[in-house]
C-alpha atoms as a PDB file:
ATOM      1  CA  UNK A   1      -5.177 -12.575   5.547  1.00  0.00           C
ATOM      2  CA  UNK A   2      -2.538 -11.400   3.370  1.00  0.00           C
ATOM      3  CA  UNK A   3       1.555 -10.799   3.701  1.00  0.00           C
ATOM      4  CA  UNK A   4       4.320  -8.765   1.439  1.00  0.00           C
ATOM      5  CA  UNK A   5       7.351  -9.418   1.074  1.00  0.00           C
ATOM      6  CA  UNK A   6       8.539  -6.194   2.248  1.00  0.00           C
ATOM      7  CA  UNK A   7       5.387  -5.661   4.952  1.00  0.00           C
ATOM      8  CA  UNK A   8       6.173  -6.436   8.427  1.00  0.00           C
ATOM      9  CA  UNK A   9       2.693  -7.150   9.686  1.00  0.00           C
ATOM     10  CA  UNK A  10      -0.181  -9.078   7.955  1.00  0.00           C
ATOM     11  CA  UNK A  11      -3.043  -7.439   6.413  1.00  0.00           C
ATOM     12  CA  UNK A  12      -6.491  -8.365   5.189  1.00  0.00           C
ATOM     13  CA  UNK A  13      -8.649  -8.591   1.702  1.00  0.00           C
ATOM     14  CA  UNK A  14     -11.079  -6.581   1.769  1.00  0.00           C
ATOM     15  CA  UNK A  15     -13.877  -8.329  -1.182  1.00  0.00           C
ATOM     16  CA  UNK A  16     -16.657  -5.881  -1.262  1.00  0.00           C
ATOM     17  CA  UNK A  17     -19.921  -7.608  -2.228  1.00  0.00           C
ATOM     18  CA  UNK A  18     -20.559  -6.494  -5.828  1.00  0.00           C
ATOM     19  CA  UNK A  19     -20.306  -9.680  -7.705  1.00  0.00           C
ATOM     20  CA  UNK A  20     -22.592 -11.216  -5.352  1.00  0.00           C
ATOM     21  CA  UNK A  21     -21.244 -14.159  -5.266  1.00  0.00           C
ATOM     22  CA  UNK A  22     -20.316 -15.744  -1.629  1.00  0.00           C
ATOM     23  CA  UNK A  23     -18.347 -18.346   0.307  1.00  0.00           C
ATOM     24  CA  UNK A  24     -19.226 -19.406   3.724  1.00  0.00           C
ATOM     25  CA  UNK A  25     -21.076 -15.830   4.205  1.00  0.00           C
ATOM     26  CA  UNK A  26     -18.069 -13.670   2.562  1.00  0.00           C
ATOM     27  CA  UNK A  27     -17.586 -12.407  -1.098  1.00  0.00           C
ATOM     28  CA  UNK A  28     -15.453 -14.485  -3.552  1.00  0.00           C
ATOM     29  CA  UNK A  29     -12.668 -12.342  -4.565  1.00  0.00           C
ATOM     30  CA  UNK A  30     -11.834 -12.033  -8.080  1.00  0.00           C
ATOM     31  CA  UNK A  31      -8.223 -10.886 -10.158  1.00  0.00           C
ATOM     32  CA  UNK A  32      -9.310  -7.026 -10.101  1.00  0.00           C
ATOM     33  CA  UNK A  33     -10.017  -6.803  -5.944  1.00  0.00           C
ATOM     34  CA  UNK A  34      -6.337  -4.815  -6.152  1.00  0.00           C
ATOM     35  CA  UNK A  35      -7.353  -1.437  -5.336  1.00  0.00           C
ATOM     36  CA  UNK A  36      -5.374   0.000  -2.805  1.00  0.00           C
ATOM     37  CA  UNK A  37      -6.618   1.009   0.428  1.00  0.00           C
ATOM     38  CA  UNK A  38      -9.962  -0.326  -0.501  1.00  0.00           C
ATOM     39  CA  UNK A  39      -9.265  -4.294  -1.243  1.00  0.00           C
ATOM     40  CA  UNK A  40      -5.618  -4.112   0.151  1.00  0.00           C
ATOM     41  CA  UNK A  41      -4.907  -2.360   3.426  1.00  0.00           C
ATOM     42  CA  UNK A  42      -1.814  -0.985   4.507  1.00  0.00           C
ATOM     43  CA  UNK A  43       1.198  -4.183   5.912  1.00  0.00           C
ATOM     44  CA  UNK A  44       2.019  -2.077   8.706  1.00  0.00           C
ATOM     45  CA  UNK A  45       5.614  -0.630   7.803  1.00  0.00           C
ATOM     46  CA  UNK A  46       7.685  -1.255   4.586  1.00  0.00           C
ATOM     47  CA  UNK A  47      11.294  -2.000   4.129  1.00  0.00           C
ATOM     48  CA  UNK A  48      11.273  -1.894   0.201  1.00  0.00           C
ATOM     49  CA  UNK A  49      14.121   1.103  -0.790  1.00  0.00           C
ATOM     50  CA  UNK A  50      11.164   1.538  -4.178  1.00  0.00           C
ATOM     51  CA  UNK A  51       9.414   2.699  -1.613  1.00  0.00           C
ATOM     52  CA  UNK A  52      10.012   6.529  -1.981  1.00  0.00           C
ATOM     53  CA  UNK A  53       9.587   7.415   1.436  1.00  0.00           C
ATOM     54  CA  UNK A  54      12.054   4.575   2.765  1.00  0.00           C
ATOM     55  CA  UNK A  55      14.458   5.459   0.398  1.00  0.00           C
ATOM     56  CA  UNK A  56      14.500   9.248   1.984  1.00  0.00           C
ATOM     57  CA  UNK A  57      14.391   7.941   5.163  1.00  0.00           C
ATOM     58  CA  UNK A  58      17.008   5.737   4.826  1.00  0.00           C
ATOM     59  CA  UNK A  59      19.379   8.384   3.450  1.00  0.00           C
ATOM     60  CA  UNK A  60      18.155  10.579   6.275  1.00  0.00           C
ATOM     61  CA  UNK A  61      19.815   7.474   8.772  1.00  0.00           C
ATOM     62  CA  UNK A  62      22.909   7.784   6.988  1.00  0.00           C
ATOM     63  CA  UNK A  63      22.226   4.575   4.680  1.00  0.00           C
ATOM     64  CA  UNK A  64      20.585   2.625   7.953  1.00  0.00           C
ATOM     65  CA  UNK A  65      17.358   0.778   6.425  1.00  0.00           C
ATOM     66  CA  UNK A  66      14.901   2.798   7.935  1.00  0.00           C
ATOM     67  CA  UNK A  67      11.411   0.741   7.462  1.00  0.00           C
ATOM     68  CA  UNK A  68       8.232   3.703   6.611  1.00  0.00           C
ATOM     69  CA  UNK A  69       4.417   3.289   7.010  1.00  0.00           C
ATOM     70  CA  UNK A  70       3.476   0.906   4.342  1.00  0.00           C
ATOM     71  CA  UNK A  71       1.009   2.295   1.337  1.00  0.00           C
ATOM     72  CA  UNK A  72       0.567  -0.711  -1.354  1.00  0.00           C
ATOM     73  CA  UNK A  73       0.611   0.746  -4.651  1.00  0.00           C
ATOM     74  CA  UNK A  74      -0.918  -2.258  -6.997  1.00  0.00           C
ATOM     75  CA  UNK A  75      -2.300  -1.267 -10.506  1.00  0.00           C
ATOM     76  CA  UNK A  76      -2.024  -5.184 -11.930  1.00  0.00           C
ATOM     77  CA  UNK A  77      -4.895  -7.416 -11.010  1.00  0.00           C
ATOM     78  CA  UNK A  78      -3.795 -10.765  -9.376  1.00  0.00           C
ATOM     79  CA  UNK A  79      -2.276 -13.373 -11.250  1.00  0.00           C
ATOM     80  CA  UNK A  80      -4.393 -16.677 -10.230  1.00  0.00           C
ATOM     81  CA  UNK A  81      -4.614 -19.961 -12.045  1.00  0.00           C
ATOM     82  CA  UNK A  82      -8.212 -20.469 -11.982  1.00  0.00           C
ATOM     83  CA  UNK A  83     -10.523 -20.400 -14.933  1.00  0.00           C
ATOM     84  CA  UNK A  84     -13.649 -20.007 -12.840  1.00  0.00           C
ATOM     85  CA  UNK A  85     -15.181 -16.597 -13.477  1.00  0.00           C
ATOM     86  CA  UNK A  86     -17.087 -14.182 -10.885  1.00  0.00           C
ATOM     87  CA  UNK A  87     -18.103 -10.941 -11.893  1.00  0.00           C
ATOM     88  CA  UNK A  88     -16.512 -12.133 -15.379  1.00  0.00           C
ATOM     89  CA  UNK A  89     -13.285 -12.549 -14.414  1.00  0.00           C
ATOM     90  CA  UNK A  90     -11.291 -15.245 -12.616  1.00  0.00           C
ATOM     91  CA  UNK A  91     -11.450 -15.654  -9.328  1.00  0.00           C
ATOM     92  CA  UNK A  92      -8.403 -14.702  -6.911  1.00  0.00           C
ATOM     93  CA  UNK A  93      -7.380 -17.844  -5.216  1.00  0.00           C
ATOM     94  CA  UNK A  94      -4.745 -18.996  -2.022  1.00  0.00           C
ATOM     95  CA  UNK A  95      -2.783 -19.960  -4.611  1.00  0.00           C
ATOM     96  CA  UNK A  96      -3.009 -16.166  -6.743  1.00  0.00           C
ATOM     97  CA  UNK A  97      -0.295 -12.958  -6.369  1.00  0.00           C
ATOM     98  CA  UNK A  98      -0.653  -9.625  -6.443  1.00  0.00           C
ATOM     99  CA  UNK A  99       2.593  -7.166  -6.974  1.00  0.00           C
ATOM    100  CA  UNK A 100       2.891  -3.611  -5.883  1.00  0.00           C
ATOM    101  CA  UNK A 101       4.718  -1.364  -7.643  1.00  0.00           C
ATOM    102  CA  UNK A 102       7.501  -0.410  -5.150  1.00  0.00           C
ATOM    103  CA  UNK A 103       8.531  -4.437  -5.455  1.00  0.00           C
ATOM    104  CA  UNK A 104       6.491  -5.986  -2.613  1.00  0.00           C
ATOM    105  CA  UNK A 105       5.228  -9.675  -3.620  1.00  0.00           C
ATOM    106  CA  UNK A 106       1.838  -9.710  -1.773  1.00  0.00           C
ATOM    107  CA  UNK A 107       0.254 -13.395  -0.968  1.00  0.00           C
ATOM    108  CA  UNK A 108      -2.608 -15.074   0.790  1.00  0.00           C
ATOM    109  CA  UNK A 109      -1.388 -16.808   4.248  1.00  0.00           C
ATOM    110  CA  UNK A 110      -4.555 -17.879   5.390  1.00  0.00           C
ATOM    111  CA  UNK A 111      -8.909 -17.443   4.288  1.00  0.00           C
ATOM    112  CA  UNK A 112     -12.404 -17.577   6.640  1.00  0.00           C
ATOM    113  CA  UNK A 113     -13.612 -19.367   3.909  1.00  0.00           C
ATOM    114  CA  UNK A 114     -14.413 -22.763   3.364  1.00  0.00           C
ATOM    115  CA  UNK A 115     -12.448 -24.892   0.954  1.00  0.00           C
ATOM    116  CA  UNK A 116     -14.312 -24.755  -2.976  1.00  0.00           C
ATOM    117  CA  UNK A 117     -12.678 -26.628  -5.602  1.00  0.00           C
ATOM    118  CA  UNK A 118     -12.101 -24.021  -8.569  1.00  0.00           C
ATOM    119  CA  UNK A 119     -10.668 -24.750 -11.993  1.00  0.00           C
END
């Protein structure tokens, strides 16, 4: 599960299976699972005034934050600590970010998988 900082409901990661490497059953993320709508769905609505289409709503309300549906616009791969490689590049940890361009800080909250030690 993942949040932004501007998303007002959680969203998930989706890891296709390409590296083929797994944890409990699932594919081990690494820094480059950022494409949008692909690895990162949609957080519901967005409140970021970046956000093109909040910033013309919220003109539209007469300068009232007006939240719009959220579409996560990341072109950096996560920044994660870990030297341990899949697919050749680190791998994306609980601890790793990901930033989207209209300012949204995007996190992991919580993971099916079980706990593996990564350095």
């Amino acid at each position: 599960m993942l949040k932004c900082s501007f998303g007002i409901a959680p969203s998930v990661l989706n890891v296709l299976p390409i590296n083929r490497v797994l944890s409990s059953s699932l594919p081990v993320a690494n820094i480059l699972d950022t494409k949008p709508f692909v690895n990162i769905l949609p957080f519901g609505m967005c409140s970021s005034l970046a956000n093109p289409a909040v910033t013309a709503a919220t003109s539209a309300a007469l300068g009232v934050l007006t939240p719009m549906p959220c579409t996560p616009v990341t072109a950096t791969p996560w920044v994660s600590p870990s030297r341990t490689l899949v697919g050749g590049s680190p791998i994306a940890t609980t601890s790793a970010k990901c930033f989207c361009t209209f300012g949204g800080a995007i996190s992991v909250v919580s993971t099916p998988a079980m706990r593996v030690k990564a350095k």
